[in-house]
C-alpha atoms as a PDB file:
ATOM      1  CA  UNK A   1      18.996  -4.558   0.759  1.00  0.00           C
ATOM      2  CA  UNK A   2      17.005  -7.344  -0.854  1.00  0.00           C
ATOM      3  CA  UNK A   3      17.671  -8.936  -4.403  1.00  0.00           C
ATOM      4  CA  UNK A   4      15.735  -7.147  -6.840  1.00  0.00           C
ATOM      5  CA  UNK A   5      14.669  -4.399  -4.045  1.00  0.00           C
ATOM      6  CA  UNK A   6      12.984  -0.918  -5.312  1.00  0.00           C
ATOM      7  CA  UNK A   7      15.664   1.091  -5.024  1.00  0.00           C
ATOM      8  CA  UNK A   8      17.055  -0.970  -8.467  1.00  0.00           C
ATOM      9  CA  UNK A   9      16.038  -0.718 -11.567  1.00  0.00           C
ATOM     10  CA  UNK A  10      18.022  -2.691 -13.804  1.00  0.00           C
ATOM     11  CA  UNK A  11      17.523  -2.821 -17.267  1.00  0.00           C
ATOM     12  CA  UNK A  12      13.709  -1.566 -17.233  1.00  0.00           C
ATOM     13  CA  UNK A  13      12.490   1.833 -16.139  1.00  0.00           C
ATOM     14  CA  UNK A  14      10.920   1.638 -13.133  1.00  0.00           C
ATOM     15  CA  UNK A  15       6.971   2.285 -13.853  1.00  0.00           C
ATOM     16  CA  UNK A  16       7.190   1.306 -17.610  1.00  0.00           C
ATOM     17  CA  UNK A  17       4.297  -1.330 -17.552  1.00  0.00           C
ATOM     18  CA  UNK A  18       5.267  -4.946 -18.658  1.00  0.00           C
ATOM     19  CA  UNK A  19       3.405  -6.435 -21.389  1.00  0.00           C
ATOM     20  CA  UNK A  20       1.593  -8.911 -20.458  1.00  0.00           C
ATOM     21  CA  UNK A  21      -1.473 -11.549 -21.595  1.00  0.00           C
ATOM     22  CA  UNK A  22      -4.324 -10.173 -20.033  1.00  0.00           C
ATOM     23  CA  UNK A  23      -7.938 -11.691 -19.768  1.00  0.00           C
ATOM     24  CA  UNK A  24     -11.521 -10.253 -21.527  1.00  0.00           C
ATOM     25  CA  UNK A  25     -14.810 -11.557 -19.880  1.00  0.00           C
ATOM     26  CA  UNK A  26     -15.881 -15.170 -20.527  1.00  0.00           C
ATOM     27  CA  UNK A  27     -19.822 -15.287 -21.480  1.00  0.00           C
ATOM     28  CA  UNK A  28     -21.656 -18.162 -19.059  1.00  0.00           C
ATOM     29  CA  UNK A  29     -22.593 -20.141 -22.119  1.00  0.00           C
ATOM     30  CA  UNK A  30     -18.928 -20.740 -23.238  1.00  0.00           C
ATOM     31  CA  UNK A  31     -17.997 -24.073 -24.404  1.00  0.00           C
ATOM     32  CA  UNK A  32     -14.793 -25.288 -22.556  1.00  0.00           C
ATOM     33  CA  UNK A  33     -13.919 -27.308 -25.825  1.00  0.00           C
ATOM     34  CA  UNK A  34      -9.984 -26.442 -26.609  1.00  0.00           C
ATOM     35  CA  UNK A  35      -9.492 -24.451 -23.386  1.00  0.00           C
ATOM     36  CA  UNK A  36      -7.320 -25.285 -20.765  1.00  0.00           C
ATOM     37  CA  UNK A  37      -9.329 -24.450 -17.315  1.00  0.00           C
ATOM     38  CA  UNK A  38      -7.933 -23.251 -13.925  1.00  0.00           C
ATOM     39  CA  UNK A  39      -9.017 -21.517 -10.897  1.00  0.00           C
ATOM     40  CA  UNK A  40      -8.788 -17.670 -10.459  1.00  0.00           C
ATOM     41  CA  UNK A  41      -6.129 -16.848  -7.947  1.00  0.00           C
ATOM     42  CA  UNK A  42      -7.289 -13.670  -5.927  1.00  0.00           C
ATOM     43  CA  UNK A  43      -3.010 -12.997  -5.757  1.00  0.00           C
ATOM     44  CA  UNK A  44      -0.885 -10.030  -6.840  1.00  0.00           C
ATOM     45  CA  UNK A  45       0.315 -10.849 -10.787  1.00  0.00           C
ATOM     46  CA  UNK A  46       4.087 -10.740 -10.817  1.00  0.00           C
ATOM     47  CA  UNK A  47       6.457 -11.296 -13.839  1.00  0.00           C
ATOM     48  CA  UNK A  48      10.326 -13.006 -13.476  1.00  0.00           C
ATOM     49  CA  UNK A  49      12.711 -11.945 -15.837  1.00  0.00           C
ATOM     50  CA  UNK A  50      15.362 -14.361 -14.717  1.00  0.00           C
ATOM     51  CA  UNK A  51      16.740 -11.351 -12.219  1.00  0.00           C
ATOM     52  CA  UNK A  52      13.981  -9.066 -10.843  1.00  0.00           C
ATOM     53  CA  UNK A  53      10.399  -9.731  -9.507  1.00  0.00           C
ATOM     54  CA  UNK A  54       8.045  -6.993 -10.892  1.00  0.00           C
ATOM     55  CA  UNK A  55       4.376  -5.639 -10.367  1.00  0.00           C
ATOM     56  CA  UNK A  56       2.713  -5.486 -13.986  1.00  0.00           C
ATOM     57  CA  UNK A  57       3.375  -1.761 -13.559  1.00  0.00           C
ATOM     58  CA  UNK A  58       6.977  -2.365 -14.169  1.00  0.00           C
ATOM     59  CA  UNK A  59       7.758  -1.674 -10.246  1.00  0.00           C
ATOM     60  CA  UNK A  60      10.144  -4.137  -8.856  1.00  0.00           C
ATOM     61  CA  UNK A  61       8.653  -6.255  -5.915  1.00  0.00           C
ATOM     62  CA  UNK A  62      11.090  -6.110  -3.242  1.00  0.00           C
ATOM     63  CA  UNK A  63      11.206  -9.785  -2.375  1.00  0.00           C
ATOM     64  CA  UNK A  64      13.792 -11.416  -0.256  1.00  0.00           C
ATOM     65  CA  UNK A  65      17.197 -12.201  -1.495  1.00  0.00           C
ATOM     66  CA  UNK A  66      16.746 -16.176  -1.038  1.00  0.00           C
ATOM     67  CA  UNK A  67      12.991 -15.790  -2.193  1.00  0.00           C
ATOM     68  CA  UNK A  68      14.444 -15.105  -5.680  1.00  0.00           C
ATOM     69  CA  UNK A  69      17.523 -17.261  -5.122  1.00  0.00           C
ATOM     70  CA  UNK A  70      15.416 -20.305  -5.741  1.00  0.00           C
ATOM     71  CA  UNK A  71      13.759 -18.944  -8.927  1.00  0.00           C
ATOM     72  CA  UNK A  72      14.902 -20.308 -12.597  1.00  0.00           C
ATOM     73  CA  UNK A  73      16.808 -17.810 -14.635  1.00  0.00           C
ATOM     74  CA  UNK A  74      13.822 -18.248 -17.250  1.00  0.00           C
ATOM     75  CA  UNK A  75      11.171 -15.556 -17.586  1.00  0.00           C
ATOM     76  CA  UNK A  76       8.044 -16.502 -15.514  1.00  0.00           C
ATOM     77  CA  UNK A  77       4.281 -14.898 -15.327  1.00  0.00           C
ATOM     78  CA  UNK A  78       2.339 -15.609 -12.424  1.00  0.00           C
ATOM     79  CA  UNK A  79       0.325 -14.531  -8.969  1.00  0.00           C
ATOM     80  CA  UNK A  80       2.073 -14.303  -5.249  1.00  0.00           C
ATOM     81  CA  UNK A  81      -0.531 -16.539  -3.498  1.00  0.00           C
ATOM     82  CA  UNK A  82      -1.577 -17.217  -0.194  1.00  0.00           C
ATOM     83  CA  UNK A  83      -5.277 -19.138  -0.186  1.00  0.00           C
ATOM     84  CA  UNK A  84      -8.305 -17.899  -1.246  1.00  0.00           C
ATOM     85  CA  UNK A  85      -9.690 -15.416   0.526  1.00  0.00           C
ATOM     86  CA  UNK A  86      -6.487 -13.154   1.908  1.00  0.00           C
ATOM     87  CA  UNK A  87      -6.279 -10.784  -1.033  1.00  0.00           C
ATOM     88  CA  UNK A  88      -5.726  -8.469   1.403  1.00  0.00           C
ATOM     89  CA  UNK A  89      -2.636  -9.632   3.113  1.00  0.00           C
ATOM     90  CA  UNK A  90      -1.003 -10.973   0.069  1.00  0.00           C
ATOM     91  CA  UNK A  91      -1.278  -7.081  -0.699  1.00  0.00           C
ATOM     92  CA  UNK A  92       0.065  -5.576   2.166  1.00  0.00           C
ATOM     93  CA  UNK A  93       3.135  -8.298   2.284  1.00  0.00           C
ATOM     94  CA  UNK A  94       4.225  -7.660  -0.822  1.00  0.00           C
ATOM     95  CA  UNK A  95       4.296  -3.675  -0.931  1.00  0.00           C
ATOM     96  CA  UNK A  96       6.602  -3.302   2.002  1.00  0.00           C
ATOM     97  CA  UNK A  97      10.104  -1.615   0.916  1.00  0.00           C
ATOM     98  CA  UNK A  98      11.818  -4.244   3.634  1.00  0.00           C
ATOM     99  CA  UNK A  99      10.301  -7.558   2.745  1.00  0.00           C
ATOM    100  CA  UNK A 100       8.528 -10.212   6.123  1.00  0.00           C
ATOM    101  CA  UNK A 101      10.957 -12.703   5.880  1.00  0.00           C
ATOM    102  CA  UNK A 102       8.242 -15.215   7.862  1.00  0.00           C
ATOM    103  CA  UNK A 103       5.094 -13.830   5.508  1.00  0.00           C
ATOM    104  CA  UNK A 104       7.385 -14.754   2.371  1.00  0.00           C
ATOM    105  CA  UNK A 105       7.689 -18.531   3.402  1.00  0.00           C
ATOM    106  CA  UNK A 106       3.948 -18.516   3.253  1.00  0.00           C
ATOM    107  CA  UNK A 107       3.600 -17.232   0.134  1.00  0.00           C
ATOM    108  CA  UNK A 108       3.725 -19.091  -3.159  1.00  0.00           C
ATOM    109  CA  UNK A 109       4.911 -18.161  -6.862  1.00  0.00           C
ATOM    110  CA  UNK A 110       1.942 -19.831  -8.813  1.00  0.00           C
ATOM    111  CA  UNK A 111       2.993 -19.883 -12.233  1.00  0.00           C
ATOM    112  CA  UNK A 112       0.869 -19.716 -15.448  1.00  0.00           C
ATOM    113  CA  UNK A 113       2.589 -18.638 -18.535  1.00  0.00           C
ATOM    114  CA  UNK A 114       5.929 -18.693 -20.142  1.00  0.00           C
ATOM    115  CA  UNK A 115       7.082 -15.270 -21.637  1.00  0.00           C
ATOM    116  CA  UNK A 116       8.543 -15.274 -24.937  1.00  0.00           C
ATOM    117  CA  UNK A 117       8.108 -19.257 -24.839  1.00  0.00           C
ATOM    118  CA  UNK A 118       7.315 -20.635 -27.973  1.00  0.00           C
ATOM    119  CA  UNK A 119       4.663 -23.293 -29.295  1.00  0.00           C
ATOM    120  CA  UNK A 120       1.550 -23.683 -27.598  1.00  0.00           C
ATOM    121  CA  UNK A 121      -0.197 -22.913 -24.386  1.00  0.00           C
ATOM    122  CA  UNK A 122      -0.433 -26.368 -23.460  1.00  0.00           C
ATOM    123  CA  UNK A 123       3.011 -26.969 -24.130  1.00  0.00           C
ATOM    124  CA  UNK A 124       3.931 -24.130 -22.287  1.00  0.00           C
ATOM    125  CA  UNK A 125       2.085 -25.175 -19.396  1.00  0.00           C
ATOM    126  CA  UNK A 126       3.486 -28.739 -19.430  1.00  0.00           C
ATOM    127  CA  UNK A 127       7.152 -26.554 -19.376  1.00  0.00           C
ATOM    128  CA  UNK A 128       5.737 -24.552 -16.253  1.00  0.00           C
ATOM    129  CA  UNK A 129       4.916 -28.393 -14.499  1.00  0.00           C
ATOM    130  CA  UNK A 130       8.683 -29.460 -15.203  1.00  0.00           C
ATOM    131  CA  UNK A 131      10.259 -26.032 -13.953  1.00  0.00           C
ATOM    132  CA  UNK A 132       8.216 -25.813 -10.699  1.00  0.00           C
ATOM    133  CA  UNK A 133       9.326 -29.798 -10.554  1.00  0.00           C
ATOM    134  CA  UNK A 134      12.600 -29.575 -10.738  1.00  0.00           C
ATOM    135  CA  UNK A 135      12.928 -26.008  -8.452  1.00  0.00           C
ATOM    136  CA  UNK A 136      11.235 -28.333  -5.818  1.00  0.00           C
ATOM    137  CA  UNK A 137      10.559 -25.976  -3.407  1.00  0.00           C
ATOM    138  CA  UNK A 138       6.951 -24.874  -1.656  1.00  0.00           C
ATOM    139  CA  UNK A 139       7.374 -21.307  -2.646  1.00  0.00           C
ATOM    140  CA  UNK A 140       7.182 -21.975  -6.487  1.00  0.00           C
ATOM    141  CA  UNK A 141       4.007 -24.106  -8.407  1.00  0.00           C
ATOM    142  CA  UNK A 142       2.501 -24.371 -11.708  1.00  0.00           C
ATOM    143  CA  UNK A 143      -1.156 -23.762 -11.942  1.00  0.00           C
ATOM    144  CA  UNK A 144      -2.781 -26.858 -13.051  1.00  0.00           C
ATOM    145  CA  UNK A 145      -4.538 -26.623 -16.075  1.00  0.00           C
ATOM    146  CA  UNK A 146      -7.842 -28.859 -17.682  1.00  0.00           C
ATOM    147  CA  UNK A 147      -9.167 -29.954 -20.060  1.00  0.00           C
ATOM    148  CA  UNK A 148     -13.467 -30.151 -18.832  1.00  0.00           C
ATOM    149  CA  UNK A 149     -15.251 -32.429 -20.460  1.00  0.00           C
ATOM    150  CA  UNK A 150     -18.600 -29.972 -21.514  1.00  0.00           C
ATOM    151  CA  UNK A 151     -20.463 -26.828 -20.188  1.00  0.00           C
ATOM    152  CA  UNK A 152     -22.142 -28.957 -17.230  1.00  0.00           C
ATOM    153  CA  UNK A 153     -18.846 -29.970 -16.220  1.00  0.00           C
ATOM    154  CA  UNK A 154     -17.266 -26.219 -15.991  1.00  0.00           C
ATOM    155  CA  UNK A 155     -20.092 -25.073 -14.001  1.00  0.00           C
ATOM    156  CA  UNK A 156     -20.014 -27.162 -11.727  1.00  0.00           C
ATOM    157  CA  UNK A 157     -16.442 -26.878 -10.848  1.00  0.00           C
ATOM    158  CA  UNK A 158     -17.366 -22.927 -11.413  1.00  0.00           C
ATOM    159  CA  UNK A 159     -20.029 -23.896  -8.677  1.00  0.00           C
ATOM    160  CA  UNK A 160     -17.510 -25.684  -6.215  1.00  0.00           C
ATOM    161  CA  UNK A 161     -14.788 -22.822  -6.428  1.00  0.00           C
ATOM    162  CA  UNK A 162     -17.300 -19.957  -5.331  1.00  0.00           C
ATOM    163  CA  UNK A 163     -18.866 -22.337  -2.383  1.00  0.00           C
ATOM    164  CA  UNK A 164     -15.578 -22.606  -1.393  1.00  0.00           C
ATOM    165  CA  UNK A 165     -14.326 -18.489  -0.920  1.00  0.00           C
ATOM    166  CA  UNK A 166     -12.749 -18.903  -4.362  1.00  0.00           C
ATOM    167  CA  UNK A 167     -13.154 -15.719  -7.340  1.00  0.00           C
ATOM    168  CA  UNK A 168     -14.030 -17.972 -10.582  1.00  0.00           C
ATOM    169  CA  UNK A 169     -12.047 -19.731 -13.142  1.00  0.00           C
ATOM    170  CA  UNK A 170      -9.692 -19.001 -15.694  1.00  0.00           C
ATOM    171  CA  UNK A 171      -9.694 -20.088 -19.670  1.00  0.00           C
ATOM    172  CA  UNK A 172      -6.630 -20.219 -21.707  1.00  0.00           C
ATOM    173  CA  UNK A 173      -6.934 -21.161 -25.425  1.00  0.00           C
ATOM    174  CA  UNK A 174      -4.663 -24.808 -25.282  1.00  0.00           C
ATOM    175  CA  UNK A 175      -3.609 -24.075 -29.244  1.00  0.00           C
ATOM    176  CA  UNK A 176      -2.583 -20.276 -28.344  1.00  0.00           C
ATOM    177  CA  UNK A 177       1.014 -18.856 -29.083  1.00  0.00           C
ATOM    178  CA  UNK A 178       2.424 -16.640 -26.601  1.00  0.00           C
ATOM    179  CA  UNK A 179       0.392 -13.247 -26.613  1.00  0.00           C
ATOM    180  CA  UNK A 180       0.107  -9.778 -25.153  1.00  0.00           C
ATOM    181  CA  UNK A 181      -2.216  -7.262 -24.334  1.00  0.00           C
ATOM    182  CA  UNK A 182      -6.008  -8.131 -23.847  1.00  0.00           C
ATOM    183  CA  UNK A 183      -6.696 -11.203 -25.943  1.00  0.00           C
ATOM    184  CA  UNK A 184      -9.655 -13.481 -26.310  1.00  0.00           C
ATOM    185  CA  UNK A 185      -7.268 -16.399 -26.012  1.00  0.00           C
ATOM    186  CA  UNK A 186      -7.338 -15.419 -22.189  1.00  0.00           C
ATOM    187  CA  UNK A 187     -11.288 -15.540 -20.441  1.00  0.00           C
ATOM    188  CA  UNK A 188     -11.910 -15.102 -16.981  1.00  0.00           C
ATOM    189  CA  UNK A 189     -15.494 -16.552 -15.849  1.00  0.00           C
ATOM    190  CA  UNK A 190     -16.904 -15.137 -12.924  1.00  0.00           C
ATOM    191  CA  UNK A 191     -20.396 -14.731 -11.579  1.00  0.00           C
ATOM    192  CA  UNK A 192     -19.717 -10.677 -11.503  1.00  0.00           C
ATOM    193  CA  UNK A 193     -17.215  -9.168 -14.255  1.00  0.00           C
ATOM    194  CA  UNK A 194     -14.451  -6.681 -13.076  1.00  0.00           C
ATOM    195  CA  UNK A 195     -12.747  -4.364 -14.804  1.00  0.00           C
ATOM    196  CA  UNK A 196     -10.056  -1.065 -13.808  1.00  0.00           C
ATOM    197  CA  UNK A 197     -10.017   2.394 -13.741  1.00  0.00           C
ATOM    198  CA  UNK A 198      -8.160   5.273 -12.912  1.00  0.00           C
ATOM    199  CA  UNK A 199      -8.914   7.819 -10.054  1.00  0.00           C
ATOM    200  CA  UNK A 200     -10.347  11.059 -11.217  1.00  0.00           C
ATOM    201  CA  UNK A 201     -10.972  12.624  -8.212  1.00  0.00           C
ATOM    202  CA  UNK A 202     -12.877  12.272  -4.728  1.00  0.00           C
ATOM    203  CA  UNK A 203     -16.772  13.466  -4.166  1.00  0.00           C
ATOM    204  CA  UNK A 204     -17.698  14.455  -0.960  1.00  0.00           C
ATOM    205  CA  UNK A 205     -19.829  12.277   1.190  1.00  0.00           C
ATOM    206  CA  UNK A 206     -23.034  13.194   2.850  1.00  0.00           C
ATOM    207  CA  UNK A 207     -25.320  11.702   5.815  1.00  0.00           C
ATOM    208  CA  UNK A 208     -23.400   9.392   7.918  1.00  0.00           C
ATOM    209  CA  UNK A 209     -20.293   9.858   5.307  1.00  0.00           C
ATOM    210  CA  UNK A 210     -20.198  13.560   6.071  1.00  0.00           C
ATOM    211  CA  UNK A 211     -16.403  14.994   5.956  1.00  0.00           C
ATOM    212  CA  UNK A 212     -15.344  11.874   4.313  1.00  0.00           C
ATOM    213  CA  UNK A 213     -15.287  10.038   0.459  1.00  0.00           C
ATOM    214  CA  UNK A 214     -18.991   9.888  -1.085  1.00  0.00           C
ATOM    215  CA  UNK A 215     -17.352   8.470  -4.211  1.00  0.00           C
ATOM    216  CA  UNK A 216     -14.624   7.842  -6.741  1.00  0.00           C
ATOM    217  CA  UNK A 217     -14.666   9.843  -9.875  1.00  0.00           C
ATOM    218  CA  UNK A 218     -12.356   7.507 -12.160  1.00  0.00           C
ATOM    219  CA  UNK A 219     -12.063   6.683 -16.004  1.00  0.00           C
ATOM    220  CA  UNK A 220     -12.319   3.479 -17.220  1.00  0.00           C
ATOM    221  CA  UNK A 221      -9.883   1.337 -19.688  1.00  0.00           C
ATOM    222  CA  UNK A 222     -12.409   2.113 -22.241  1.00  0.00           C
ATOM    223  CA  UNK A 223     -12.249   6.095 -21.776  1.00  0.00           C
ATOM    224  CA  UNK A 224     -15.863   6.062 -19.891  1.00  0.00           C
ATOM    225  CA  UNK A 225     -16.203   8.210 -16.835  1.00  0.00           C
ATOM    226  CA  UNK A 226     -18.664   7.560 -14.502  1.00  0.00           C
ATOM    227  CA  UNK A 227     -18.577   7.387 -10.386  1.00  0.00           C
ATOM    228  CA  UNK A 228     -17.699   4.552  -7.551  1.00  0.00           C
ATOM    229  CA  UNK A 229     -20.232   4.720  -4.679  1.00  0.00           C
ATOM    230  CA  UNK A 230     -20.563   1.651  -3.245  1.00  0.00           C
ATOM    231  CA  UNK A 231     -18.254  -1.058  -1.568  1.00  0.00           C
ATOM    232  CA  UNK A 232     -15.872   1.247   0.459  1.00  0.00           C
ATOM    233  CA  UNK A 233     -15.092   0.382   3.791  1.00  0.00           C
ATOM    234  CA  UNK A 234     -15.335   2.589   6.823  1.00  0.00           C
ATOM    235  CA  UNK A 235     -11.668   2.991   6.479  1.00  0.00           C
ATOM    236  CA  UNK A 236     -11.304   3.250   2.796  1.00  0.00           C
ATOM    237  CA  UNK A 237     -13.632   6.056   2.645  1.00  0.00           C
ATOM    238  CA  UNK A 238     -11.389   7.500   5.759  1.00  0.00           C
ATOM    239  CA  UNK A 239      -7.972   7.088   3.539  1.00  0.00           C
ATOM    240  CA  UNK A 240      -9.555   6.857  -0.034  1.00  0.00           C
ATOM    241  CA  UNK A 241      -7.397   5.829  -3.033  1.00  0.00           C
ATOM    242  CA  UNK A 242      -5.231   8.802  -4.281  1.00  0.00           C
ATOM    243  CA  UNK A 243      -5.920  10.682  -7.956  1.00  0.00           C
ATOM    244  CA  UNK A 244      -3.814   8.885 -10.434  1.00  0.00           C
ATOM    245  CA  UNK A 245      -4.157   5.694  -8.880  1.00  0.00           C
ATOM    246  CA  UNK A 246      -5.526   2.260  -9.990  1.00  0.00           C
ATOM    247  CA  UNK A 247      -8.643   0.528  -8.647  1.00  0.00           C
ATOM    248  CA  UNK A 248     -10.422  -2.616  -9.198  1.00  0.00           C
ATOM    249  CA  UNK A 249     -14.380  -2.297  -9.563  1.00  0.00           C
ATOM    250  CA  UNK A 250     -17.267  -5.069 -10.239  1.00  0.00           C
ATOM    251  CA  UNK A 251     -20.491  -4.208 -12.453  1.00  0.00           C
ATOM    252  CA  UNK A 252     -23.112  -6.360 -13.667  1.00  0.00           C
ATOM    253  CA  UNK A 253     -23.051  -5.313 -17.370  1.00  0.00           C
ATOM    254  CA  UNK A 254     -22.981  -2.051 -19.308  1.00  0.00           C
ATOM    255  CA  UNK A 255     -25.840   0.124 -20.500  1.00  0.00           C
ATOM    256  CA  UNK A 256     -25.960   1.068 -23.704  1.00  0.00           C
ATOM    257  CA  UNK A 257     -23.872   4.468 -23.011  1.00  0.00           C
ATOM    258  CA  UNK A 258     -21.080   1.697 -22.096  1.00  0.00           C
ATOM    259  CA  UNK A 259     -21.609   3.031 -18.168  1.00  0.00           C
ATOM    260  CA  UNK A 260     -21.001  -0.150 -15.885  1.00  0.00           C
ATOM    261  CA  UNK A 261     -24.385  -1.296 -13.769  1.00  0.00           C
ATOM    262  CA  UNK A 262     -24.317  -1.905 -10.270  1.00  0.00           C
ATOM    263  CA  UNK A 263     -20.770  -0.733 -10.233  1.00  0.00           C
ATOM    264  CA  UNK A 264     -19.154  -1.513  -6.948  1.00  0.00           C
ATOM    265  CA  UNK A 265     -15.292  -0.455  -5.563  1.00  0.00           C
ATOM    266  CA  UNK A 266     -13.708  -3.851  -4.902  1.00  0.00           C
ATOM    267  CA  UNK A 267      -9.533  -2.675  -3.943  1.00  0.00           C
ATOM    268  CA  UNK A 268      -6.533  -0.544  -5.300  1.00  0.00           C
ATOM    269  CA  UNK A 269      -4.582  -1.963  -7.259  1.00  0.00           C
ATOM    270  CA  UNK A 270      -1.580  -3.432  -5.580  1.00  0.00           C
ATOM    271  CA  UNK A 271       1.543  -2.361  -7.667  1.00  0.00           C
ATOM    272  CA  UNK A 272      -0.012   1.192  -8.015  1.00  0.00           C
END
């Protein structure tokens, strides 16, 4: 059985959810002045304790044994990676109970925070360089962080990661302690927000979705209810997400009810 596989707990129950930094919205206009800037990773977020790999859900990824062999014993935050653009099968590798031996040399351990560490984020993230220096192996990599020079700067780069397949950028406060929970010390800039929920139930379909899901009834972070239509695929709607479960959705803004517009299913949330 793997290092760290799901059948161990350890120390930490096994679906209490870690606490982690977690981002709010960035508005377009923001002024990248004391931010450090990086590109969104579409990964699964994953948090080293020095022992065990876990989902933020608290469930222990069941990575293999010399995966975690070549990890630090310091506590890391960060996304399992492939490339932009293969959400999908970074997903699907890393929810298997036996873990792809030759998927897992693809993947990367992109690190961008330091749990517990102290001083600043931009000290942190010059710690994060050094570890993922020293480890010297493919699988693990620091994030790079930067400083951009003024708005016109950050869009463009914004610009050049979406031509490219990439999600949007992240913003980290550079004079931030170590935090928890959703902070504004953490933005993510995108051209849609996103935001998660929690299954409700499923609404029938009708027309062509006859006998199959019509929507998602789920309950947002914020306690609003309201339902997912839109951006299922054929299959999805076949083997919808289960009640209780976790989904990703994008909107364009809220009314004034605080009901997302335009909301749109995007996937289930990995570690759910």
């Amino acid at each position: 059985m793997p290092v760290g596989g799901r059948g161990s707990t350890g120390g930490c129950p096994a679906h209490a959810a870690l606490p982690l930094l977690l981002a709010q919205e960035a508005e377009a206009s923001i002024d990248p002045a004391g931010w450090l800037v990086s590109e969104k990773l579409d990964g699964v977020r994953a948090a080293w304790d020095g022992r065990q790999l876990r989902f933020r859900s608290g469930r222990v990824v069941a990575a293999p044994a010399w995966f975690l062999a070549q990890l630090p014993r310091t506590p890391l935050d960060g996304e399992l990676w492939l490339d932009r653009g293969r959400f999908d099968e970074v997903s699907s590798l890393v929810r298997r109970d036996e873990p792809d031996d030759t998927g897992w040399r693809e993947l990367r351990y992109m690190l961008f925070e330091l749990p517990g560490a102290p001083g600043s984020f931009a000290e942190r993230a010059r710690v994060l360089r050094q570890i993922a220096d020293a480890a010297a192996v493919p699988g693990l990599q620091a994030v790079p962080q930067h400083a951009v020079r003024d708005r016109a700067a950050l869009r463009r780069w914004l610009d050049l990661v979406l031509e490219e397949g990439g999600e949007g950028l992240m913003l980290h406060r550079a004079d931030a302690p170590y935090l928890v929970g959703r902070s504004p010390a953490l933005l993510k800039l995108k051209p849609t927000q996103d935001a998660e929920a929690t299954v409700l139930a499923h609404l029938p379909g009708r027309g062509r979705h006859a006998g199959r899901l019509g929507a998602l009834r789920v309950r947002g972070d914020d306690g609003v209810v309201f339902d997912l239509g839109t951006g299922f695929t054929d299959a999805e709607r076949e083997q919808p997400p289960s009640r209780g479960s976790r989904v990703t959705f994008a909107y364009r803004g809220r009314t004034p009810q605080g009901v997302p517009r335009f909301a749109s299913f995007v996937r289930r949330r990995p570690e759910d």
